[in-house]
N, C-alpha and C. Protein backbone atom coordinates (compact mmCIF):
# COMPACT_ATOMS: atom_id res chain seq x y z
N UNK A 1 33.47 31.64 1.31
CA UNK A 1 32.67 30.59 1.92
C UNK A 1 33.63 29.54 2.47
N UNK A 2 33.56 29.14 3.17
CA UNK A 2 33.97 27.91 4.33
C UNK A 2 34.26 26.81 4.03
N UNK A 3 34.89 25.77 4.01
CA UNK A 3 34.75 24.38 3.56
C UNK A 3 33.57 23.92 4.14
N UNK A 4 33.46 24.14 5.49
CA UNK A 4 32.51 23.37 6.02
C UNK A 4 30.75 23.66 5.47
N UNK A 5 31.07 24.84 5.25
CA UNK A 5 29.49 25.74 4.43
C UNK A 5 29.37 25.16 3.16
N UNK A 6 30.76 24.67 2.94
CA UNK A 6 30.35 24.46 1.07
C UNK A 6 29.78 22.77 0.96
N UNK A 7 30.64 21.95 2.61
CA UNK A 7 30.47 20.54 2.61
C UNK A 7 29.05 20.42 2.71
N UNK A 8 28.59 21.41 3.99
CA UNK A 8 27.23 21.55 4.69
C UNK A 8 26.05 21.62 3.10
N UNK A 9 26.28 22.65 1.92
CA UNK A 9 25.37 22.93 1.05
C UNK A 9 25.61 21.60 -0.13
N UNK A 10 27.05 21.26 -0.10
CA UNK A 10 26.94 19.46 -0.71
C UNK A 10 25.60 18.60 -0.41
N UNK A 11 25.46 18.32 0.85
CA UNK A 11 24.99 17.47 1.46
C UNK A 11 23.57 17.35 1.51
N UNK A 12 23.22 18.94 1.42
CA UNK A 12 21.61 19.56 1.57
C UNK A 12 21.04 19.35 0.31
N UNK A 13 22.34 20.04 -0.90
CA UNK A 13 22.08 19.51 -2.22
C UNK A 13 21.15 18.32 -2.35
N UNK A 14 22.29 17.03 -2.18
CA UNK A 14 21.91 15.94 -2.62
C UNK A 14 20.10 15.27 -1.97
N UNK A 15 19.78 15.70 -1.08
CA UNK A 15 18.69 15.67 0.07
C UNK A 15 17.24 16.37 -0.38
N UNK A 16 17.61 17.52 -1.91
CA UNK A 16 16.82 17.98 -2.21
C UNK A 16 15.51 17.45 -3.03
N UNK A 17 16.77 16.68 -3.93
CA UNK A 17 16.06 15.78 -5.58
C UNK A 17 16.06 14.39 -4.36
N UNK A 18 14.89 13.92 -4.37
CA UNK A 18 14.72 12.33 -4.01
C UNK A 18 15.17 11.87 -5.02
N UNK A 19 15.97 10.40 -4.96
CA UNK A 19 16.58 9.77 -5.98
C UNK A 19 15.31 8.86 -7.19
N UNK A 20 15.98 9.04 -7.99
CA UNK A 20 14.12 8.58 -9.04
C UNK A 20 14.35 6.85 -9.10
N UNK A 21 13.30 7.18 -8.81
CA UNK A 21 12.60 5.49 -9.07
C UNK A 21 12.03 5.13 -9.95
N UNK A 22 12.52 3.76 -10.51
CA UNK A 22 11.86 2.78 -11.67
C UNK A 22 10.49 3.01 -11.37
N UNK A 23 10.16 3.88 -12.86
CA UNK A 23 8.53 3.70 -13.20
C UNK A 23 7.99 3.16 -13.97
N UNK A 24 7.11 2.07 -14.39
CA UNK A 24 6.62 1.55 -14.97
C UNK A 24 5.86 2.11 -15.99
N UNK A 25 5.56 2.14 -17.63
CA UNK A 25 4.58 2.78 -18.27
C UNK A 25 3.35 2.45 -18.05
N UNK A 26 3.22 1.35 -17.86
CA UNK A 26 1.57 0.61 -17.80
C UNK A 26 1.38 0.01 -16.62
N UNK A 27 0.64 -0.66 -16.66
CA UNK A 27 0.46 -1.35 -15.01
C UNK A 27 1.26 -2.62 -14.62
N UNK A 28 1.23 -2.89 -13.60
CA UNK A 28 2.09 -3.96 -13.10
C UNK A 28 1.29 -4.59 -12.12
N UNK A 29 1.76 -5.94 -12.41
CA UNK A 29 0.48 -6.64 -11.94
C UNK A 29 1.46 -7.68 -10.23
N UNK A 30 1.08 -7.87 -9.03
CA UNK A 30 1.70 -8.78 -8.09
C UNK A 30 0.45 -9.46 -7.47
N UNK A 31 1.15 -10.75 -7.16
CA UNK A 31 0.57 -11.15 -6.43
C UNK A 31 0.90 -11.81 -4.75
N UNK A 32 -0.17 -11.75 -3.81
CA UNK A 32 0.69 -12.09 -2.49
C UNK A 32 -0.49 -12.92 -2.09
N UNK A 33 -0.05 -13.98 -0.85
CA UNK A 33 -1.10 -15.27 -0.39
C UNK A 33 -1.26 -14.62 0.54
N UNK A 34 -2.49 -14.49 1.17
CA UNK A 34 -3.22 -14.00 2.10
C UNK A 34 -4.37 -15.13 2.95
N UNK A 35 -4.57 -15.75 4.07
CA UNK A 35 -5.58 -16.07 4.41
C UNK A 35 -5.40 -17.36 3.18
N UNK A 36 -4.57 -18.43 2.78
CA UNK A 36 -5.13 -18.94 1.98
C UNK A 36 -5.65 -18.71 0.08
N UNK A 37 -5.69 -17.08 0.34
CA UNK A 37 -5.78 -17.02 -1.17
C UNK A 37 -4.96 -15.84 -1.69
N UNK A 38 -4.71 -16.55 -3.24
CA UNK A 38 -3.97 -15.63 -4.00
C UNK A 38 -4.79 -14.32 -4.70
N UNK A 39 -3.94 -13.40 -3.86
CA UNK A 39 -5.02 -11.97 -4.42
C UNK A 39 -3.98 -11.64 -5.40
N UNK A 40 -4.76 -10.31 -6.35
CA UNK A 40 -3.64 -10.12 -7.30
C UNK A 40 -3.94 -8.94 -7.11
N UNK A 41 -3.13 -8.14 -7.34
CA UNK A 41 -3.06 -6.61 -7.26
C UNK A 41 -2.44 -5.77 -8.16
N UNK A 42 -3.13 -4.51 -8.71
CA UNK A 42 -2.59 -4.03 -9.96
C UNK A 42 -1.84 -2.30 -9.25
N UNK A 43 -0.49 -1.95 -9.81
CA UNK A 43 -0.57 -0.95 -9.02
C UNK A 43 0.72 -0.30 -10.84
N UNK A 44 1.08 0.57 -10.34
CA UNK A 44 2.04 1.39 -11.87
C UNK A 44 3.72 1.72 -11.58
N UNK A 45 3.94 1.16 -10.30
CA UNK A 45 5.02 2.23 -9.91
C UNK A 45 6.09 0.42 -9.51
N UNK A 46 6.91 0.52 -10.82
CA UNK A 46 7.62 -1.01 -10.31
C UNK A 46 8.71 -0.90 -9.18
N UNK A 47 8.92 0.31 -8.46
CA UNK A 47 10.06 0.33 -7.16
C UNK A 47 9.15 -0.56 -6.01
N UNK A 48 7.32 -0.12 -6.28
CA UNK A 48 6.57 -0.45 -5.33
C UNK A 48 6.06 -1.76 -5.39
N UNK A 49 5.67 -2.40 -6.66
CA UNK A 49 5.30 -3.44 -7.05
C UNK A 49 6.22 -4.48 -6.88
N UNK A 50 7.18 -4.30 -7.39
CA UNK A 50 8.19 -5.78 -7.48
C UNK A 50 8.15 -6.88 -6.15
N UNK A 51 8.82 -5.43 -5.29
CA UNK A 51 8.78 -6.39 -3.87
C UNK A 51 7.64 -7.18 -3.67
N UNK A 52 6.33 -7.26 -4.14
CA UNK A 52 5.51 -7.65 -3.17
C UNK A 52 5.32 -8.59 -4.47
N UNK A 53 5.34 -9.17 -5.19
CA UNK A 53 5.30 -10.41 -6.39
C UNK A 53 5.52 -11.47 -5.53
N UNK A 54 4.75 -12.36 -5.66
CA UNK A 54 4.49 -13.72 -4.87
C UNK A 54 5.05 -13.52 -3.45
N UNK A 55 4.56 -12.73 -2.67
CA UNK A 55 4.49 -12.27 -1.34
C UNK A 55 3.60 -12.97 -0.07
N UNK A 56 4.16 -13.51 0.86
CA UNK A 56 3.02 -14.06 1.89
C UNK A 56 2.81 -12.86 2.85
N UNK A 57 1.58 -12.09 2.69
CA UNK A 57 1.12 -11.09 3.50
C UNK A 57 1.04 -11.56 4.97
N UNK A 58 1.12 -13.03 5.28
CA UNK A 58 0.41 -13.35 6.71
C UNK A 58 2.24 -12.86 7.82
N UNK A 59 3.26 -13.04 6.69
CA UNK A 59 4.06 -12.75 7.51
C UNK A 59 4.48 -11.09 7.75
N UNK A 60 3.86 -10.31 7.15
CA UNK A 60 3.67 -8.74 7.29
C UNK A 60 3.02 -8.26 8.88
N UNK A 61 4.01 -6.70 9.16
CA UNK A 61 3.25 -5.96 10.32
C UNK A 61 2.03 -5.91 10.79
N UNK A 62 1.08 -5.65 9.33
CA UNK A 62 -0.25 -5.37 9.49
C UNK A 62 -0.71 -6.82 9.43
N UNK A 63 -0.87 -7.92 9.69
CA UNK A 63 -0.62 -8.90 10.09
C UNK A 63 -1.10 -9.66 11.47
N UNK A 64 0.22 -9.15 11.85
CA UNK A 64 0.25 -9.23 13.11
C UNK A 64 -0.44 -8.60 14.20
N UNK A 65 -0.70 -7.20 13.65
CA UNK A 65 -1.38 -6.71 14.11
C UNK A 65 -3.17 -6.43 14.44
N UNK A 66 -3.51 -6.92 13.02
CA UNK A 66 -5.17 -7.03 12.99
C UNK A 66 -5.26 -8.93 13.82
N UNK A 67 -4.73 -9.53 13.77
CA UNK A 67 -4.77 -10.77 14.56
C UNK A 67 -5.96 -11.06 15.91
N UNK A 68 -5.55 -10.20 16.68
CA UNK A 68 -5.78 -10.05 18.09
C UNK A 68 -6.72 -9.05 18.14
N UNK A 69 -7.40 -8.52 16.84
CA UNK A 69 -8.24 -7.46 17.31
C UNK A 69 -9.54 -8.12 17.94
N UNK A 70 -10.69 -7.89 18.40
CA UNK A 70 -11.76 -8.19 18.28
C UNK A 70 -12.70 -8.29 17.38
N UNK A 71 -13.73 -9.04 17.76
CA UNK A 71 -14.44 -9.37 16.46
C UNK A 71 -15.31 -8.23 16.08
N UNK A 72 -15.15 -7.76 14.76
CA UNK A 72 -15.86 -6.86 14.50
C UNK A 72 -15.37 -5.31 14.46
N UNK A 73 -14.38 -5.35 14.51
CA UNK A 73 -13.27 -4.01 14.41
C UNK A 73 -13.79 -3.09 13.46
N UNK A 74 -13.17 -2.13 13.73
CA UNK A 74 -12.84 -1.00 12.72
C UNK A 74 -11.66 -0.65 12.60
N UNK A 75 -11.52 -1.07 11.35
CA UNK A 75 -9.60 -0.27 10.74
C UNK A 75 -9.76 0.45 10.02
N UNK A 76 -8.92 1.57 10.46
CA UNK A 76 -8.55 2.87 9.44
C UNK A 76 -7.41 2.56 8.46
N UNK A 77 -6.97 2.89 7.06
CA UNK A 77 -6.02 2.79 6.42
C UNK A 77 -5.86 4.17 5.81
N UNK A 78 -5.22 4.90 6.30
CA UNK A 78 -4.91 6.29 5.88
C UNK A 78 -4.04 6.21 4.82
N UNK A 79 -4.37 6.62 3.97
CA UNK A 79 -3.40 7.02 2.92
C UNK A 79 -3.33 5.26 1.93
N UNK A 80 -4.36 4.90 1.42
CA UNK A 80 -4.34 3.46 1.33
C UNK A 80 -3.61 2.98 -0.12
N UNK A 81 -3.01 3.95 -0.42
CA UNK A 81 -2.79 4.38 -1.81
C UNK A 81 -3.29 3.33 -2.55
N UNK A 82 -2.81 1.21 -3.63
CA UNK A 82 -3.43 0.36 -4.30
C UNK A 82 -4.05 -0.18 -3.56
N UNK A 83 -4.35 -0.31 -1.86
CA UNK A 83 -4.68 -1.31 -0.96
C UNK A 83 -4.34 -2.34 -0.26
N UNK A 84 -2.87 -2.63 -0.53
CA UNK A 84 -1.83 -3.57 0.00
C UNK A 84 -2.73 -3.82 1.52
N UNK A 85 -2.64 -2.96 2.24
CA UNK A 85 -3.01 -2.92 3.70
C UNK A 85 -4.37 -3.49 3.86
N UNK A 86 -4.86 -2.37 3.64
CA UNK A 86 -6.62 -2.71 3.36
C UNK A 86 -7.08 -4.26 3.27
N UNK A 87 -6.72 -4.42 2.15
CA UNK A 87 -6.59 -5.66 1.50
C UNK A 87 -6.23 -6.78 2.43
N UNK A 88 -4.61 -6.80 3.00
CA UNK A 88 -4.29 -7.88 3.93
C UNK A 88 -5.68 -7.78 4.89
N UNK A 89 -5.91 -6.29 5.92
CA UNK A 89 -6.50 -6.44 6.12
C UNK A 89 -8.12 -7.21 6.16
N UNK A 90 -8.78 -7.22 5.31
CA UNK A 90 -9.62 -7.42 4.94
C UNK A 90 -9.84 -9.30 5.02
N UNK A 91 -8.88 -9.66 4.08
CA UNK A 91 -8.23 -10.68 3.83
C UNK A 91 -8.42 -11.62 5.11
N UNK A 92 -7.75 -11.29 5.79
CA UNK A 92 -7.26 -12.05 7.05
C UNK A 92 -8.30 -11.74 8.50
N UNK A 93 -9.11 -10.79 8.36
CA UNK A 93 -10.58 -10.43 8.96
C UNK A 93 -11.63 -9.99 8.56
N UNK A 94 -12.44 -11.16 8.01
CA UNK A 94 -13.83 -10.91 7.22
C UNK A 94 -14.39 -10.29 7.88
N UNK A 95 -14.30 -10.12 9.30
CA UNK A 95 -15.52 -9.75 10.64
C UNK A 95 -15.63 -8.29 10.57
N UNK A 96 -14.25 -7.86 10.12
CA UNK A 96 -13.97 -6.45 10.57
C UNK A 96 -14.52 -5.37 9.34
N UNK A 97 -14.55 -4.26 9.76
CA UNK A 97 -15.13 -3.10 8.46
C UNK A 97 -13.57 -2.33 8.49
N UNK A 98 -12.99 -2.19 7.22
CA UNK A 98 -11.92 -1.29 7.04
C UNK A 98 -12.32 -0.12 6.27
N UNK A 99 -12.27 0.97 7.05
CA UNK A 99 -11.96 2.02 5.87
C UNK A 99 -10.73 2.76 5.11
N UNK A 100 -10.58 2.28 3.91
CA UNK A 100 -9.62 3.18 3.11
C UNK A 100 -9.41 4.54 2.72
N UNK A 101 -9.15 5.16 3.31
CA UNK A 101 -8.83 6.89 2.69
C UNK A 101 -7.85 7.04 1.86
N UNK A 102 -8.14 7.30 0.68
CA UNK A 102 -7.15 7.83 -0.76
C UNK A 102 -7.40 9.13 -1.32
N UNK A 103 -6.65 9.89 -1.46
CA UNK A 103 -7.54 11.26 -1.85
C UNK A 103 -7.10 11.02 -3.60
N UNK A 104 -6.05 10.70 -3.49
CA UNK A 104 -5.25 10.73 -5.27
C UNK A 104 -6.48 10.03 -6.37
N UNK A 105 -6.56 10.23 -7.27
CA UNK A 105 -7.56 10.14 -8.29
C UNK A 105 -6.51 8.48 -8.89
N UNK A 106 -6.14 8.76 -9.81
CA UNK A 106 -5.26 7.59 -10.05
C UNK A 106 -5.03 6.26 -8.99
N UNK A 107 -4.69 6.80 -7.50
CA UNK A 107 -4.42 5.74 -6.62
C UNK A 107 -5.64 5.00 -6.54
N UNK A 108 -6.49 5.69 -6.20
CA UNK A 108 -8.08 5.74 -5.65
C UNK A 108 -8.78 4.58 -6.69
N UNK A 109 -8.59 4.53 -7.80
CA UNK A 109 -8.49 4.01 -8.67
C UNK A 109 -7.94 2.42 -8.97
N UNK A 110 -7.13 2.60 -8.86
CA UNK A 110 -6.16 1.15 -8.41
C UNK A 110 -6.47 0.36 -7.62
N UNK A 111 -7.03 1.43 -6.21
CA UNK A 111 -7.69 1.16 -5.03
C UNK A 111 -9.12 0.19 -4.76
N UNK A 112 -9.92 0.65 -5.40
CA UNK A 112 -10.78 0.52 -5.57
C UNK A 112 -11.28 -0.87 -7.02
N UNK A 113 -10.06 -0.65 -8.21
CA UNK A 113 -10.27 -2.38 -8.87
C UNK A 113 -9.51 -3.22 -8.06
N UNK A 114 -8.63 -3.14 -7.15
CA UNK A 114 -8.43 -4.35 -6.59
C UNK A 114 -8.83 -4.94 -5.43
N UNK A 115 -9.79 -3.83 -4.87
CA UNK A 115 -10.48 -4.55 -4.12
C UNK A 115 -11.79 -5.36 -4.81
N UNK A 116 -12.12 -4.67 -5.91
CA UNK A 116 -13.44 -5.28 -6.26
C UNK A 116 -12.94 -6.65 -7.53
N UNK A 117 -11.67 -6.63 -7.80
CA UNK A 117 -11.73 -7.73 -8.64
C UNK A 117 -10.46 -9.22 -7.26
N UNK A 118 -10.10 -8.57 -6.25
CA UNK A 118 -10.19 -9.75 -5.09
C UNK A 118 -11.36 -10.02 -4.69
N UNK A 119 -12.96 -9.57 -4.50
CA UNK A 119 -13.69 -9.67 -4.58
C UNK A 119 -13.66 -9.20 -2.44
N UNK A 120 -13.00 -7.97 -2.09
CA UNK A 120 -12.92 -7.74 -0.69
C UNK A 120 -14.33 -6.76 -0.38
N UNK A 121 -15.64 -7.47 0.24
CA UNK A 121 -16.58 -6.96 0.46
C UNK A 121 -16.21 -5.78 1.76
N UNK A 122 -15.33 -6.46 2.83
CA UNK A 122 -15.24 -5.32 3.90
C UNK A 122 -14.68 -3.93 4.16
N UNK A 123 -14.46 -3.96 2.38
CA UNK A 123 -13.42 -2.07 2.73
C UNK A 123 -14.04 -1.01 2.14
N UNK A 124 -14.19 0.10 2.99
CA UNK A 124 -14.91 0.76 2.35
C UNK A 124 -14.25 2.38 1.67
N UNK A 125 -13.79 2.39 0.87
CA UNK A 125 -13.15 3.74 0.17
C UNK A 125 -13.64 5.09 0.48
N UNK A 126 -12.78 5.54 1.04
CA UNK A 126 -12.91 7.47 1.31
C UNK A 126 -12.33 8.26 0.61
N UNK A 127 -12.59 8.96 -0.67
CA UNK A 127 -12.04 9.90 -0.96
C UNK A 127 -11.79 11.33 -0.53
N UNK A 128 -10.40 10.74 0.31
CA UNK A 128 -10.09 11.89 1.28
C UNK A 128 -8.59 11.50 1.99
N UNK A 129 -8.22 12.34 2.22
CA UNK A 129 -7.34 11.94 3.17
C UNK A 129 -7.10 12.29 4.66
């Protein structure tokens, strides 16, 4: 075998195993200002959680983007896994109807108490993806 075949199967190696991420045993709790209020959000996975601990969502993509929609939109959130999105969404356009698609049982889950204990009437959960 080759150096370059053996460098080439090094490389592929390492590319195989995603590197593991800090998991949390129990839940983890963040919170981010949205619109004025502090939502709190419960999610399990602390690589995902940390970052967003006292977080201002208004300066986020999705953000910027639901801004300028019209009144009365429809947003899709594919794959909504705790609702981060949804949520800003929601948050920052009462007018609009969001739907969340989660197929994961666990996520879906997460999904679904934090919208109902932010108290976000406009999202509506799809189990599906």
């Amino acid at each position: 075998m080759s150096a370059l075949t053996k460098a080439a199967r090094a490389v592929s190696a390492k590319f195989r195993k995603p590197p593991a991420l800090p998991i949390a045993l129990g839940e983890l709790d963040g919170t981010i200002l949205v619109a004025g209020r502090r939502l709190r959000l419960t999610g399990t996975h602390a690589a995902y959680m940390q970052p967003i601990r006292d977080w201002t969502g208004e300066a986020s993509p999705v953000a910027t983007a639901v801004k300028d929609l019209p009144h009365g939109s429809l947003c899709l959130d594919i794959g909504a896994h705790i609702g981060l999105t949804a949520i800003i969404m929601a948050a920052l356009r009462p007018d609009c109807h969001i739907i969340a698609f989660e197929p994961i049982p666990a996520a879906q889950a997460l999904l679904r108490r934090n919208v109902e204990e932010n108290g976000i009437t406009n999202v509506e959960i799809i189990d599906a993806a």
